[in-house]
Structure formats: structure tokens, C-alpha cells
N, C-alpha and C. Protein backbone atom coordinates (compact mmCIF):
# COMPACT_ATOMS: atom_id res chain seq x y z
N UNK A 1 -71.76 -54.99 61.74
CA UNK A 1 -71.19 -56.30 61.99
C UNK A 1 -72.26 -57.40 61.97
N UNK A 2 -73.37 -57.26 62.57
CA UNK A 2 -74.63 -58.49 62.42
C UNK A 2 -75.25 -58.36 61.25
N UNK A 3 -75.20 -57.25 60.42
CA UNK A 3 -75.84 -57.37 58.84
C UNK A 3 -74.66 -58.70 58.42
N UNK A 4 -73.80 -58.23 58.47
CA UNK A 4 -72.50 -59.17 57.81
C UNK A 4 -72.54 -60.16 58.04
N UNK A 5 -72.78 -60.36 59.45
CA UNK A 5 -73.00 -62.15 59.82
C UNK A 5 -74.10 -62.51 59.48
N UNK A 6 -75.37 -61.43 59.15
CA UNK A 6 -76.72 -62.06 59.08
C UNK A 6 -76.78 -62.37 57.38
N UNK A 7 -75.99 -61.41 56.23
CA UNK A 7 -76.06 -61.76 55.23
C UNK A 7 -75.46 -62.70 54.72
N UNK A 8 -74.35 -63.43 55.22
CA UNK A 8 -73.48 -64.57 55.09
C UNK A 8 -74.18 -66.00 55.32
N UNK A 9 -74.88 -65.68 56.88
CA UNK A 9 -75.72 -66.89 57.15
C UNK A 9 -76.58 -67.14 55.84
N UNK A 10 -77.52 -66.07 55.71
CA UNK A 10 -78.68 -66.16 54.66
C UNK A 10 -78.41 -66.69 53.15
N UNK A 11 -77.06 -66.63 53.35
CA UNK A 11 -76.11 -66.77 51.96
C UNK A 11 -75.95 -68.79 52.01
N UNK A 12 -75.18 -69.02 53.41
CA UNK A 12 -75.16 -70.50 53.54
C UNK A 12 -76.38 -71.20 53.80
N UNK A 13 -77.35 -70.57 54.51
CA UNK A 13 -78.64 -71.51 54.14
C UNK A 13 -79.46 -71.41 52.66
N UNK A 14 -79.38 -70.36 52.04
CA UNK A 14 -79.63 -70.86 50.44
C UNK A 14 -78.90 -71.80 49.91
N UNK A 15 -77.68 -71.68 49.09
CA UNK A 15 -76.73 -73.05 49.17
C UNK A 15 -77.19 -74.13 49.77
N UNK A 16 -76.97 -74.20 50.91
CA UNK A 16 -77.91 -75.42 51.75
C UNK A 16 -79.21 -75.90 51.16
N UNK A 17 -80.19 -75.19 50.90
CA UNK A 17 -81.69 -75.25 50.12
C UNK A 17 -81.46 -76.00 48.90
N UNK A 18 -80.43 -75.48 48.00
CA UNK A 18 -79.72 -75.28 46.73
C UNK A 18 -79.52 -77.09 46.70
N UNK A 19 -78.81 -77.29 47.47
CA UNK A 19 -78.06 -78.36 47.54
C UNK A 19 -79.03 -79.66 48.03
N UNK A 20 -79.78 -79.52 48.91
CA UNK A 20 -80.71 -80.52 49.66
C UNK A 20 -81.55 -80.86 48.08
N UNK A 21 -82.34 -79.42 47.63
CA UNK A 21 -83.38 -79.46 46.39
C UNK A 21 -82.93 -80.31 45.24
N UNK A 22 -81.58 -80.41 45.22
CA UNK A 22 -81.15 -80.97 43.74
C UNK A 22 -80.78 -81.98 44.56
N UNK A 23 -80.16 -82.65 45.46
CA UNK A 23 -80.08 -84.28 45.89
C UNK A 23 -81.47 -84.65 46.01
N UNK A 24 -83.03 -84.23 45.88
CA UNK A 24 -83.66 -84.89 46.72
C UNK A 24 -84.42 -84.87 44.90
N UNK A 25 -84.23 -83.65 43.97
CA UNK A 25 -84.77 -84.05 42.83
C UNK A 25 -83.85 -85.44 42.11
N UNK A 26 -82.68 -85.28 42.07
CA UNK A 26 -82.19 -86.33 41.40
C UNK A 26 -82.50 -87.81 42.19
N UNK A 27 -82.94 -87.26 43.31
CA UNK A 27 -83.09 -88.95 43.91
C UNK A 27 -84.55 -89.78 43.43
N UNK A 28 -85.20 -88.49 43.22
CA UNK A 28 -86.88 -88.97 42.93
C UNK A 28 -86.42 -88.99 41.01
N UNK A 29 -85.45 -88.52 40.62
CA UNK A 29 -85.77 -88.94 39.06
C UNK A 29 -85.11 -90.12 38.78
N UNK A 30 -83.99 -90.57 39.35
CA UNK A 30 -83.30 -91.85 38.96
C UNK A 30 -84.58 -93.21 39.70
N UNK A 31 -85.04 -92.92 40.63
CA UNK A 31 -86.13 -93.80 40.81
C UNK A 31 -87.66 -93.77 39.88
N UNK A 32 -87.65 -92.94 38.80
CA UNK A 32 -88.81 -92.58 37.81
C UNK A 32 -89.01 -93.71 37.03
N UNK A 33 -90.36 -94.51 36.66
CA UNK A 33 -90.46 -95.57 36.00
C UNK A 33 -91.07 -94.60 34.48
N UNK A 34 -90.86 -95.36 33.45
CA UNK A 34 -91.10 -94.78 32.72
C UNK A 34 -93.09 -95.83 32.51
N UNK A 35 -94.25 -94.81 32.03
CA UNK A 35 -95.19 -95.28 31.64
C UNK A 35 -95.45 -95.66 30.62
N UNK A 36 -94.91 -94.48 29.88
CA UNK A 36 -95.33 -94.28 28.32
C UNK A 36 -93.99 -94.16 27.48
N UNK A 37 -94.40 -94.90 25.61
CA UNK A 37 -93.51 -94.04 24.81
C UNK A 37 -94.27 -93.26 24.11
N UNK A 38 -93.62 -91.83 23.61
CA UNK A 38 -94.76 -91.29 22.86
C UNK A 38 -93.72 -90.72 21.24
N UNK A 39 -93.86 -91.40 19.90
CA UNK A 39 -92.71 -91.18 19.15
C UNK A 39 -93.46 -90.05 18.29
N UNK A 40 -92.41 -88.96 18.25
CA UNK A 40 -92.81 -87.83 17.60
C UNK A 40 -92.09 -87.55 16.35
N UNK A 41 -92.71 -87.93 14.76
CA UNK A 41 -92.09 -88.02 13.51
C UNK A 41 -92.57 -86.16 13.13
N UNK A 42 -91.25 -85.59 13.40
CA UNK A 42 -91.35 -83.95 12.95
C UNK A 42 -91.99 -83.58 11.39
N UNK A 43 -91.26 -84.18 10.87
CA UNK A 43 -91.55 -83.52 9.39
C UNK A 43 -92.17 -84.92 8.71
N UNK A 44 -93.36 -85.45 9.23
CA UNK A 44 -94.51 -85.72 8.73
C UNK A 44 -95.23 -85.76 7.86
N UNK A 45 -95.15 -84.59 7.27
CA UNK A 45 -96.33 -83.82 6.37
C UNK A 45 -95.63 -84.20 5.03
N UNK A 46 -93.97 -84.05 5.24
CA UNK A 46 -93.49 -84.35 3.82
C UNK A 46 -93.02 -85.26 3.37
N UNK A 47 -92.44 -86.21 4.27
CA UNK A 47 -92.39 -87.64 3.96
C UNK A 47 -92.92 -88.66 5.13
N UNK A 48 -92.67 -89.98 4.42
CA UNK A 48 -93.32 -90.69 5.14
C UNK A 48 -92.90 -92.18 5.08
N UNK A 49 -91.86 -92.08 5.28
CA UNK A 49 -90.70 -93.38 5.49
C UNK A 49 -90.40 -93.84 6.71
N UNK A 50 -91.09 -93.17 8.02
CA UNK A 50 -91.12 -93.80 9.14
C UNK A 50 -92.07 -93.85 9.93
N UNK A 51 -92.67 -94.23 10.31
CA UNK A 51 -93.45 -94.28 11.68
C UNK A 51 -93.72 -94.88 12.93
N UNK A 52 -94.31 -94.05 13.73
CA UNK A 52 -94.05 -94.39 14.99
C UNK A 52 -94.13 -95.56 15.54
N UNK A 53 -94.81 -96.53 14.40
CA UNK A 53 -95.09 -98.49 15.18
C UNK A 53 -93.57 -98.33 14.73
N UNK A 54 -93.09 -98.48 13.96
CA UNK A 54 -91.69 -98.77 13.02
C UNK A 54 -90.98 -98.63 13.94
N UNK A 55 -90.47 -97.21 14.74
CA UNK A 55 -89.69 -96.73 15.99
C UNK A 55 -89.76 -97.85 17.07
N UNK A 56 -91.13 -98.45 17.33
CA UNK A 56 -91.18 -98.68 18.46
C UNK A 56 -91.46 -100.46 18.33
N UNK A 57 -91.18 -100.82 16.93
CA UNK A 57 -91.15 -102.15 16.45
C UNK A 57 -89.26 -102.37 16.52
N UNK A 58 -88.90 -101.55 16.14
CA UNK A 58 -86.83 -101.66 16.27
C UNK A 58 -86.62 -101.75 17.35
N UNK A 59 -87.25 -100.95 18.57
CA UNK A 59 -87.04 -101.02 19.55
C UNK A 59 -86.83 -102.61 20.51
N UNK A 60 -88.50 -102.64 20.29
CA UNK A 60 -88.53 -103.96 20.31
C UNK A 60 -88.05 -105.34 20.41
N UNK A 61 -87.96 -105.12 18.29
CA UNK A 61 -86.50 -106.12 18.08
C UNK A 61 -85.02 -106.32 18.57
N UNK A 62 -84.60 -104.99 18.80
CA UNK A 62 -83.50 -105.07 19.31
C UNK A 62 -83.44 -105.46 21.14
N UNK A 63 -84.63 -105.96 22.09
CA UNK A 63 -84.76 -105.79 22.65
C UNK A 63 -84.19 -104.72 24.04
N UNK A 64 -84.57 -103.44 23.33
CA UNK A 64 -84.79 -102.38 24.35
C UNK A 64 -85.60 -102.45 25.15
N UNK A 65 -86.43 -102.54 26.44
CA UNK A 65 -87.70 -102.24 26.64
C UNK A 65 -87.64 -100.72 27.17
N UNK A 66 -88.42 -99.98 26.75
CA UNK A 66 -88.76 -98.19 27.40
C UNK A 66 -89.79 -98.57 28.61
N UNK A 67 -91.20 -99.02 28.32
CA UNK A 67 -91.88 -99.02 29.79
C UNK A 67 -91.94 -100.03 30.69
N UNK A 68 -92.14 -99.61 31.84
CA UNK A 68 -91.82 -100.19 32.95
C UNK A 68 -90.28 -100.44 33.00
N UNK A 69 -89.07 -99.22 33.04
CA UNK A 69 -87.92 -99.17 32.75
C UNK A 69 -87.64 -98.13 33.65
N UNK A 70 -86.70 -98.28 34.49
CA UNK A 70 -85.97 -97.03 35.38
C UNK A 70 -85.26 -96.30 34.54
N UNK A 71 -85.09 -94.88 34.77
CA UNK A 71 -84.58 -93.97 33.95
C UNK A 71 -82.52 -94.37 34.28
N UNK A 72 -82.59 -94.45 35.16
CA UNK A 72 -81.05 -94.99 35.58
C UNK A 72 -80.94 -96.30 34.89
N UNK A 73 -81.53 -97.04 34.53
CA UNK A 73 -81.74 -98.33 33.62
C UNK A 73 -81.33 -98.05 32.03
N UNK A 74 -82.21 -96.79 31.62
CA UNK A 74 -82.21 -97.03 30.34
C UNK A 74 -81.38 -95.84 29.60
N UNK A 75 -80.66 -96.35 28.40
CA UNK A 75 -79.74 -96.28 28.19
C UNK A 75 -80.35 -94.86 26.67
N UNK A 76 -80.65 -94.10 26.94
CA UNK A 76 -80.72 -92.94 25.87
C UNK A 76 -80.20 -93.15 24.56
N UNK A 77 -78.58 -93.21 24.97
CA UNK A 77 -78.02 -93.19 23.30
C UNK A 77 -78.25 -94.37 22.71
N UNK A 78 -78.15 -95.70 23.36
CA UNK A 78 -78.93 -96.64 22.38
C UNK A 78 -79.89 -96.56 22.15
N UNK A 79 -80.97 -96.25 22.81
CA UNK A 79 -82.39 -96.17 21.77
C UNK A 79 -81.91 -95.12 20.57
N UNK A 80 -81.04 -93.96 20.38
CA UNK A 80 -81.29 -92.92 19.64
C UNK A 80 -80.07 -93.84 18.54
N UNK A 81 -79.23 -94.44 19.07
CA UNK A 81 -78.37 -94.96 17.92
C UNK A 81 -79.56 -95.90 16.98
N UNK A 82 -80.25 -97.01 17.82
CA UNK A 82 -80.91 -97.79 17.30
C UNK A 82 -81.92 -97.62 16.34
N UNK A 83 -82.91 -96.49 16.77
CA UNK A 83 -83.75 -95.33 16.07
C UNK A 83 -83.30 -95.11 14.59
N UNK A 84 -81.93 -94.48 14.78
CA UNK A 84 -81.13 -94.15 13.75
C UNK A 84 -80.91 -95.36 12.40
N UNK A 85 -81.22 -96.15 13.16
CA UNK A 85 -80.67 -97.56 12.41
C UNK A 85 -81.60 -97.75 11.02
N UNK A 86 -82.89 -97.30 11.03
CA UNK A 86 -83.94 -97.06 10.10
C UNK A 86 -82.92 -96.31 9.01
N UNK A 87 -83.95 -96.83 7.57
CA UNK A 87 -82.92 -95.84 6.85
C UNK A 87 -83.58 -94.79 6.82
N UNK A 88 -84.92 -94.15 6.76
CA UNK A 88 -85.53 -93.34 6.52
C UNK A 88 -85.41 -91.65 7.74
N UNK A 89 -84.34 -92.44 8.45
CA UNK A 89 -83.93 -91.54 9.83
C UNK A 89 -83.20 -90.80 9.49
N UNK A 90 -83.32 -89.49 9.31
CA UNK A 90 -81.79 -88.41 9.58
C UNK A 90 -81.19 -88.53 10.71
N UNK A 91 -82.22 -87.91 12.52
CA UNK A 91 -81.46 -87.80 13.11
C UNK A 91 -82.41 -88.52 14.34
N UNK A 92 -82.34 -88.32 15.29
CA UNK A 92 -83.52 -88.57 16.83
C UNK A 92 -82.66 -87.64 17.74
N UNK A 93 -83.89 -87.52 18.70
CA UNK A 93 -83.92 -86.96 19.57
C UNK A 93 -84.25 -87.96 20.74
N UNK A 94 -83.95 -88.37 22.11
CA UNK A 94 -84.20 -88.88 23.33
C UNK A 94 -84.13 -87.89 24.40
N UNK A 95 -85.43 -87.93 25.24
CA UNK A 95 -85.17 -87.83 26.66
C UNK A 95 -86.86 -88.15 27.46
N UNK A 96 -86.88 -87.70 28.44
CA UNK A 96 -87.99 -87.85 29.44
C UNK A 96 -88.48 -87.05 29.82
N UNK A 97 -89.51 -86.81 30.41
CA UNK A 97 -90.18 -86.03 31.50
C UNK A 97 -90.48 -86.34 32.86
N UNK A 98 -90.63 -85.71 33.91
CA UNK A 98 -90.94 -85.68 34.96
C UNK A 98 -92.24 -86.88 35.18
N UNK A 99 -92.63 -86.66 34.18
CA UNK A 99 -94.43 -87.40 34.47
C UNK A 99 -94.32 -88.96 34.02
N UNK A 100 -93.26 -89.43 33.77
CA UNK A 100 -92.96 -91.10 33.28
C UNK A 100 -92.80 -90.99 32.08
N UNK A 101 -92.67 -89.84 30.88
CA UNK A 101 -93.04 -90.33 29.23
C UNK A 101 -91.70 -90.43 28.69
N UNK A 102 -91.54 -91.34 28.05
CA UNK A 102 -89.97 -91.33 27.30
C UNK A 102 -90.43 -90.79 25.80
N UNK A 103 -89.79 -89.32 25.57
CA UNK A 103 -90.19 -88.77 23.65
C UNK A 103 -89.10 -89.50 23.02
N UNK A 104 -89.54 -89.41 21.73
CA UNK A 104 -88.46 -89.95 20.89
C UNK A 104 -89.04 -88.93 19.62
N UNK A 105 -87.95 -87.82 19.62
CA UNK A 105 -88.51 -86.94 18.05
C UNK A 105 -87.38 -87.57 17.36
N UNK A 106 -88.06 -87.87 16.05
CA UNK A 106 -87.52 -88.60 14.81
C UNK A 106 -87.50 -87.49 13.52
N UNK A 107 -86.29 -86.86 12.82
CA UNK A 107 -86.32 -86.40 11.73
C UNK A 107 -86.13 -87.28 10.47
N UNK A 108 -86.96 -87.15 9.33
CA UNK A 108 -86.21 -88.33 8.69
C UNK A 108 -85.40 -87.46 6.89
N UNK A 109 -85.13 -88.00 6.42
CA UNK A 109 -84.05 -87.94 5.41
C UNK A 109 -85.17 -87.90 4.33
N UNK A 110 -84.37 -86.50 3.16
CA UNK A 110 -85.34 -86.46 2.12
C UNK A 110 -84.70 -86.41 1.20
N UNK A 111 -85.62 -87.59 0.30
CA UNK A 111 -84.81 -88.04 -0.93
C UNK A 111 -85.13 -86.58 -1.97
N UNK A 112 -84.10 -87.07 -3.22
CA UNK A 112 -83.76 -86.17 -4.16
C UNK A 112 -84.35 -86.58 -5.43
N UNK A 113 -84.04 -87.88 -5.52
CA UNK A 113 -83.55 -88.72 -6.93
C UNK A 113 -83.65 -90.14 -6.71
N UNK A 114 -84.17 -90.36 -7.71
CA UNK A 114 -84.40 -92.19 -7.68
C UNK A 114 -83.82 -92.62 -8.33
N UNK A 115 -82.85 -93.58 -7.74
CA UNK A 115 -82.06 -94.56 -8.99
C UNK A 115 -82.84 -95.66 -8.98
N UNK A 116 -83.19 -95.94 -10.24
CA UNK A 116 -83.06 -97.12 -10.85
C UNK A 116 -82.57 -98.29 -11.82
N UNK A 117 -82.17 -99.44 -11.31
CA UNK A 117 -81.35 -100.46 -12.78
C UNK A 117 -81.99 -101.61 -12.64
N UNK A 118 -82.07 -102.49 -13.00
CA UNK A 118 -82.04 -104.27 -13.03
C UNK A 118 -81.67 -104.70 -11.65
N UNK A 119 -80.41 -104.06 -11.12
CA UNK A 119 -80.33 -104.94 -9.57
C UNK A 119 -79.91 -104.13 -8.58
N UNK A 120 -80.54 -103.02 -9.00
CA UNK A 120 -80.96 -102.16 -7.60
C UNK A 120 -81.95 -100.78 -7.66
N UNK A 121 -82.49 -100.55 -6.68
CA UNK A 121 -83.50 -99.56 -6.74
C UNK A 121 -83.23 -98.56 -5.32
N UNK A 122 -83.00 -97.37 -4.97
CA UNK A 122 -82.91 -96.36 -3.85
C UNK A 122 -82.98 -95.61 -4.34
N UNK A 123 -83.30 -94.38 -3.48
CA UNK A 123 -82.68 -93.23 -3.26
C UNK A 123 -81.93 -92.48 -2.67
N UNK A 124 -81.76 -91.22 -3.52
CA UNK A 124 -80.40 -90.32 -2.86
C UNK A 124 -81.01 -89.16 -2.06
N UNK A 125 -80.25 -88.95 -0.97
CA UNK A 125 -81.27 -87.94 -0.42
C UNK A 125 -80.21 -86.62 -0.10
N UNK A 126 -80.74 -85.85 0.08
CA UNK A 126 -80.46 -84.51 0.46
C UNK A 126 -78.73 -84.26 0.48
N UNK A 127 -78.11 -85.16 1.02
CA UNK A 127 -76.62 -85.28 1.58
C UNK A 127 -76.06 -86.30 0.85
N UNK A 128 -76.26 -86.86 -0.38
CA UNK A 128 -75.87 -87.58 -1.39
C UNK A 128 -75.61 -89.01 -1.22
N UNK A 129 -76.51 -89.36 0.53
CA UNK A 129 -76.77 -90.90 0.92
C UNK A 129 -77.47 -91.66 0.46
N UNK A 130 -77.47 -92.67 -0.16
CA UNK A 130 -78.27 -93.73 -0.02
C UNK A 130 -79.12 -94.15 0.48
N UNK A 131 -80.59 -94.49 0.40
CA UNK A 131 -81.99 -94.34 0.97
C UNK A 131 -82.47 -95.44 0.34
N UNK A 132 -82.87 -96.42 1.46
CA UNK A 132 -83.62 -97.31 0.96
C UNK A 132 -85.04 -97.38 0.78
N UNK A 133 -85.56 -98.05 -0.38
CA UNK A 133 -86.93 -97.67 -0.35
C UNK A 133 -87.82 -97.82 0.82
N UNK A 134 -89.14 -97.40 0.56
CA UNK A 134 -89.80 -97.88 1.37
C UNK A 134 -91.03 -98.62 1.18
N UNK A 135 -91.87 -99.69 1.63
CA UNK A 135 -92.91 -100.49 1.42
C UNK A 135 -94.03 -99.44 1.65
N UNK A 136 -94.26 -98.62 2.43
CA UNK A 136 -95.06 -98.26 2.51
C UNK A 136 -95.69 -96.55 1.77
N UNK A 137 -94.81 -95.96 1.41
CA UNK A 137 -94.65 -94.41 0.37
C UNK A 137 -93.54 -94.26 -0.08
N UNK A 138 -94.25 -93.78 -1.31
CA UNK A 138 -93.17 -93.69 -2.67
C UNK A 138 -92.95 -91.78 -2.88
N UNK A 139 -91.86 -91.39 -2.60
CA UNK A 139 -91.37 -90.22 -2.64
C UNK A 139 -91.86 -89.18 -4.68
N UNK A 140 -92.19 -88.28 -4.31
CA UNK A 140 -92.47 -87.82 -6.24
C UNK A 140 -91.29 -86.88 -6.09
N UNK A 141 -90.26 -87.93 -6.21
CA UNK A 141 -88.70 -87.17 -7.15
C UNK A 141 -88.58 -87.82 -8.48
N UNK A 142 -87.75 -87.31 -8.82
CA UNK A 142 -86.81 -87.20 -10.19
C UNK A 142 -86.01 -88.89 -10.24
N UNK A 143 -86.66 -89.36 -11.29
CA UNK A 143 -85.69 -91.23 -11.57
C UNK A 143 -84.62 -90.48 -12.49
């Protein structure tokens, strides 16, 4: 009979632990300022239609601010919609860490084929979208 009551207790003060630990983490993360952004362009190596000033120049413009920003403040899917807004973007990634850093992993879109005419110039990429050039690297596909 006292195992029973003693394993039940031991049962409601975990729960209890359970419960205190996650109100007292979520209370210290919604009060988290963010320090840093740190933008992480994955596939790098093979193109090069975005970069990380670029990410964090849209940002910018659109006036987002990431640092010195409460995590309960800032709004994830718009930075990742906004991100997106680049043409050279496939997809993003948003979130945070414990330590203040807001990531932003950026995949971007790989062209196929270059059109060219008289009054227009892009490319087509992978998924048969439309890709606007870029000022700064020129893709070695197929015109």
C-alpha cells in the first residue's frame, strides 16, 4: 500500500518538475533578445544568385529589424516569406537559438536554360520558373 502511494506521489512530483521546467523555459525564451543574424546560403558552391548582404539588405528594406528584437516580437514567417521574395530563392529556413542568433538557411533555385530575345533576358530553372538574372554571376547553362 505505501509503494503505491509512494509511486504515485513520485509520479505527481515529476509532472510537477515537467511542468514548472517548461513554464520557466518558455518564460526566459519569449523574453530572448536576439544579438545576431547569421544567413546561411546552403548550396553555395553551385550557384551564386544570393547572398547573405542581399538577405539581410531585403530585410532591411522591407523594414524587418532581427537584432535587438524580442523573439515574441518577431514574426518568422515574414522574414521567410520576405527572404523568398529574391528571385534567386527556392526556399528559407527561420528560427533561433537559445544564445540570441536568428539563422536564416537560404536554398536557392537552379537555372537550366537561358532565354534570350530583344526584350527580355532570364532564366528557367529546375521547375520550369522564371529566374531573373543576376548582376552579380552568370550561370554556364544552355541559351
Amino acid at each position: 500500500m505505501w509503494r503505491k502511494i509512494l509511486n504515485i506521489g513520485s509520479w505527481v512530483l515529476l509532472a510537477a518538475y515537467l511542468g514548472f521546467s517548461l513554464w520557466l523555459t518558455d518564460q526566459r525564451m519569449n523574453s530572448l533578445t536576439f544579438h545576431r543574424v547569421k544567413v546561411d546560403i546552403v548550396d553555395s558552391l553551385e550557384n551564386h544568385f544570393v547572398s547573405p548582404a542581399e538577405v539581410t539588405e531585403i530585410l532591411a528594406k522591407k523594414g524587418i529589424r532581427t537584432t535587438g528584437n524580442k523573439l515574441e516580437d518577431l514574426n518568422r514567417d515574414q522574414v521567410k516569406s520576405t527572404v523568398k521574395m529574391l528571385s534567386g530563392v527556392k526556399d528559407a529556413l527561420v528560427y533561433s537559438t537559445p544564445d540570441g542568433t536568428l539563422y536564416i538557411m537560404v536554398w536557392q533555385r537552379t537555372p537550366v536554360m537561358r532565354f534570350v530575345n530583344p526584350y527580355a533576358s532570364y532564366y528557367i530553372d529546375t521547375e520550369g520558373q522564371e529566374m531573373a538574372l543576376s548582376e552579380h554571376y552568370s550561370a554556364q547553362v544552355m541559351m
